[in-house]
Protein backbone atom coordinates (compact mmCIF):
# COMPACT_ATOMS: atom_id res chain seq x y z
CA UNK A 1 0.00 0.00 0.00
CA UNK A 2 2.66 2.08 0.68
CA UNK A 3 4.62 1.82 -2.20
CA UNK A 4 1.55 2.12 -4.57
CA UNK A 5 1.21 5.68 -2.66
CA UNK A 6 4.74 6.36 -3.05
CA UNK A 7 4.17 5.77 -7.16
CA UNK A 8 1.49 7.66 -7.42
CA UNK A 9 2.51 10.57 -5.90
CA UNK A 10 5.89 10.47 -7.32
CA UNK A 11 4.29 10.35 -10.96
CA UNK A 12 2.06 13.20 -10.02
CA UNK A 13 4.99 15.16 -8.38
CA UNK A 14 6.75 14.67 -12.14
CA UNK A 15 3.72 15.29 -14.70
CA UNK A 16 2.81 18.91 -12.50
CA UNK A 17 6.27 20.26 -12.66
CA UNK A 18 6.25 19.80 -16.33
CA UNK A 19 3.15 22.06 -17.21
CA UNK A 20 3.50 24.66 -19.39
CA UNK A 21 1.48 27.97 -18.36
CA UNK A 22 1.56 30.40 -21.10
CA UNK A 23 1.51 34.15 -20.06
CA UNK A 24 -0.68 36.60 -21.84
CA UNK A 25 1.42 39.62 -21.42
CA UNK A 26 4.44 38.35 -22.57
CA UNK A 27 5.68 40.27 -25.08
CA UNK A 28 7.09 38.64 -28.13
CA UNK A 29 8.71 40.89 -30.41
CA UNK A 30 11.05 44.05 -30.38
CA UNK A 31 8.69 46.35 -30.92
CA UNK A 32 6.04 44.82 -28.44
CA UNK A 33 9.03 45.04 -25.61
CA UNK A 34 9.94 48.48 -26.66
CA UNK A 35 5.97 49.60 -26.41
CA UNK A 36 5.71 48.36 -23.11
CA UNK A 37 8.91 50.14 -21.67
CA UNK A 38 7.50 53.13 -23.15
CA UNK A 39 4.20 52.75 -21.33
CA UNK A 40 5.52 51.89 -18.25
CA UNK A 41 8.31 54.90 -18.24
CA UNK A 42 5.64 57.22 -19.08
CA UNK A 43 2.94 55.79 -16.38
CA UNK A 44 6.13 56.24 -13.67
CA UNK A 45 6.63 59.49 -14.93
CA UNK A 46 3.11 60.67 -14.11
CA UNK A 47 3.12 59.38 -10.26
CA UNK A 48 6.56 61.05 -9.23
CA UNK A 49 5.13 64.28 -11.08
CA UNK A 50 1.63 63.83 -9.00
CA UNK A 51 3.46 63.00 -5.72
CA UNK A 52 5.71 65.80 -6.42
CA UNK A 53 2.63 68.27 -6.38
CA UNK A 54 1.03 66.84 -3.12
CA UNK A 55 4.93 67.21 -1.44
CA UNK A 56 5.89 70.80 -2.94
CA UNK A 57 2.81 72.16 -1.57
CA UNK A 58 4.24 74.32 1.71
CA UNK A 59 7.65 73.17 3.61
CA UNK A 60 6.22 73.38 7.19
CA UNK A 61 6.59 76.12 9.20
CA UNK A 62 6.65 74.37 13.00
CA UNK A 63 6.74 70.63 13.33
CA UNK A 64 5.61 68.94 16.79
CA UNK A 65 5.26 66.02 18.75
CA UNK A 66 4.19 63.63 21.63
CA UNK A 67 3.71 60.52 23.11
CA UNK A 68 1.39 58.42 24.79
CA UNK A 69 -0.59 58.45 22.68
CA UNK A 70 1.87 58.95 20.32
CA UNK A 71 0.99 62.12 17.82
CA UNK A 72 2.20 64.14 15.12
CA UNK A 73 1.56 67.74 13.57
CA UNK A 74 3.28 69.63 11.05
CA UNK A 75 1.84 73.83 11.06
CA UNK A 76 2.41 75.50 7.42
CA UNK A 77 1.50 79.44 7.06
CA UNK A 78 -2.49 78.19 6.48
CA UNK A 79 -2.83 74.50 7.28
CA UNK A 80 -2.41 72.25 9.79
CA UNK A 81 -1.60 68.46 9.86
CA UNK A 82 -2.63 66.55 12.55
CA UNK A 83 -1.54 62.58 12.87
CA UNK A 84 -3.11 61.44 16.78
CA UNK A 85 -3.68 58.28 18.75
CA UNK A 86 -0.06 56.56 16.83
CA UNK A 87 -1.46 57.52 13.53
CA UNK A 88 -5.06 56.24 13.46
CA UNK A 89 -6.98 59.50 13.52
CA UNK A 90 -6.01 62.41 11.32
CA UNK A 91 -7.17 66.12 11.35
CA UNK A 92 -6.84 68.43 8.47
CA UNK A 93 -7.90 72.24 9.17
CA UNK A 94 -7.44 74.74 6.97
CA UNK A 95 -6.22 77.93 9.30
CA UNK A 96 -3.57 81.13 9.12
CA UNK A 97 -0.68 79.96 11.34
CA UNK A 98 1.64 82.59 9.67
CA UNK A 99 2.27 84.02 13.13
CA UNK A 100 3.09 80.93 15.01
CA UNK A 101 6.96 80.99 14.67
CA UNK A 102 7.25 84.44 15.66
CA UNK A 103 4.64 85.01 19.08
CA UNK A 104 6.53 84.00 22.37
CA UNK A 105 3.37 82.57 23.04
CA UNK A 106 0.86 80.92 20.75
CA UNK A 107 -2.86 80.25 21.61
CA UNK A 108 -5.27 80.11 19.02
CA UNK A 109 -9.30 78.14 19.50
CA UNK A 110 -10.70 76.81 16.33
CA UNK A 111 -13.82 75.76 15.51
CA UNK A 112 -14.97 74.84 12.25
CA UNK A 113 -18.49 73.30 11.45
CA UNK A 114 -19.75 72.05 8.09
CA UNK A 115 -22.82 69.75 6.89
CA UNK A 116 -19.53 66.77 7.19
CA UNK A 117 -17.48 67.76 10.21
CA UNK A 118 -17.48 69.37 13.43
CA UNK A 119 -13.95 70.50 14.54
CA UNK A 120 -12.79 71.97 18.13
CA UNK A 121 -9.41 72.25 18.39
CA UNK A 122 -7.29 74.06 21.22
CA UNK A 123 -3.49 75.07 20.52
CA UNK A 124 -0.69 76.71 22.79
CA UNK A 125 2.35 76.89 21.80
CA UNK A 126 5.17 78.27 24.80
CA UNK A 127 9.11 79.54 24.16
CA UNK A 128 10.13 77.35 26.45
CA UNK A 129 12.35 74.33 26.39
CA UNK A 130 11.18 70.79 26.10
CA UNK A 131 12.30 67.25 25.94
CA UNK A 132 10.99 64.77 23.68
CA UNK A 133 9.99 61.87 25.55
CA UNK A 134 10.67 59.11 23.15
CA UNK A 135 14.12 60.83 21.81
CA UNK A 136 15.18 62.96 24.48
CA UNK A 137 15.93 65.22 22.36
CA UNK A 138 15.91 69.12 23.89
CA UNK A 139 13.16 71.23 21.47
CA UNK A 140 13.07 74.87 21.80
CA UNK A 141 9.21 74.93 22.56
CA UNK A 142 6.63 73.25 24.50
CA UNK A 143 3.16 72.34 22.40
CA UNK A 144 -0.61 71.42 24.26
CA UNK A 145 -3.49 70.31 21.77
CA UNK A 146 -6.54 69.70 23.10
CA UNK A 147 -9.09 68.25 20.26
CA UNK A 148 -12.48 66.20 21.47
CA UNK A 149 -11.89 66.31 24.97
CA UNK A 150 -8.56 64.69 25.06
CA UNK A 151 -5.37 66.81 25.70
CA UNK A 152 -2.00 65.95 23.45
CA UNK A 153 1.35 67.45 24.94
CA UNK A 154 4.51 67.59 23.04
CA UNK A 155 7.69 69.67 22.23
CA UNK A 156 8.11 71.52 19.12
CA UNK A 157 10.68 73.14 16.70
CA UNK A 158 11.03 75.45 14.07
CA UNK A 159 11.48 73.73 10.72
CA UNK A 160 14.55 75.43 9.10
């Protein structure tokens, strides 16, 4: 019994490994590889020049931190990013921050409400110096965000 096992599956083992699978998008000629370089230079082409928009938009003005939960914002001259709870909620508001790098202290209340969203948000920002608690890295200013009812502290820094 066992050896009429063994045959069979040997003999199945040999006749699968010797299928041929034919590939429809193989291309078969010069000008059929050539084509499909071109298409596929051009299609990369378009995505760097798309991402490229979306990242050339506005270098950030103040960039700033915390943990537990970890968090993430990035202030340009009129938007904020907002990255909370270790990246599972996000917040975009659109907002003049052109005065946040220069005021020794920052303090701005936002509320925004549209037929989609309802947004409270609650910033300070304070000259004074802070240490990251992951890093330990020594920031020149201490950050407090609070947005629905929970309050996010961090350090911040001036993106150069």
């Amino acid at each position: 019994m066992k050896l009429k096992f063994f045959i069979a599956a040997s003999i199945f083992a040999v006749t699968s490994c010797n299928e041929i699978k034919e590939e429809d998008n193989v291309p078969t000629s010069k000008i059929e590889i050539l084509t499909s370089l071109e298409e596929t230079e051009d299609s990369a082409k378009k995505e760097i020049s798309e991402s490229a928009k979306i990242i050339a938009v506005e270098k950030p003005i103040l960039i700033a931190r915390g943990t537990e939960p970890g968090w993430y914002a990035e202030f340009t001259k009129g938007h904020l990013r907002l990255l909370l709870n270790n990246g599972e909620d996000s917040v975009h508001l659109d907002h003049d921050f052109a005065s946040i790098a220069t005021e020794k202290i920052y303090k701005s209340a936002i509320v925004e409400k549209s037929d989609k969203v309802n947004i409270a948000i609650g910033i300070t920002i304070e000259n004074k110096e802070c240490t990251e608690g992951g890093s330990g890295e020594k920031r020149d200013r201490s950050i407090t965000i609070k947005y629905n009812n929970a309050l996010y502290k961090g350090c911040a820094y001036l993106n150069k």
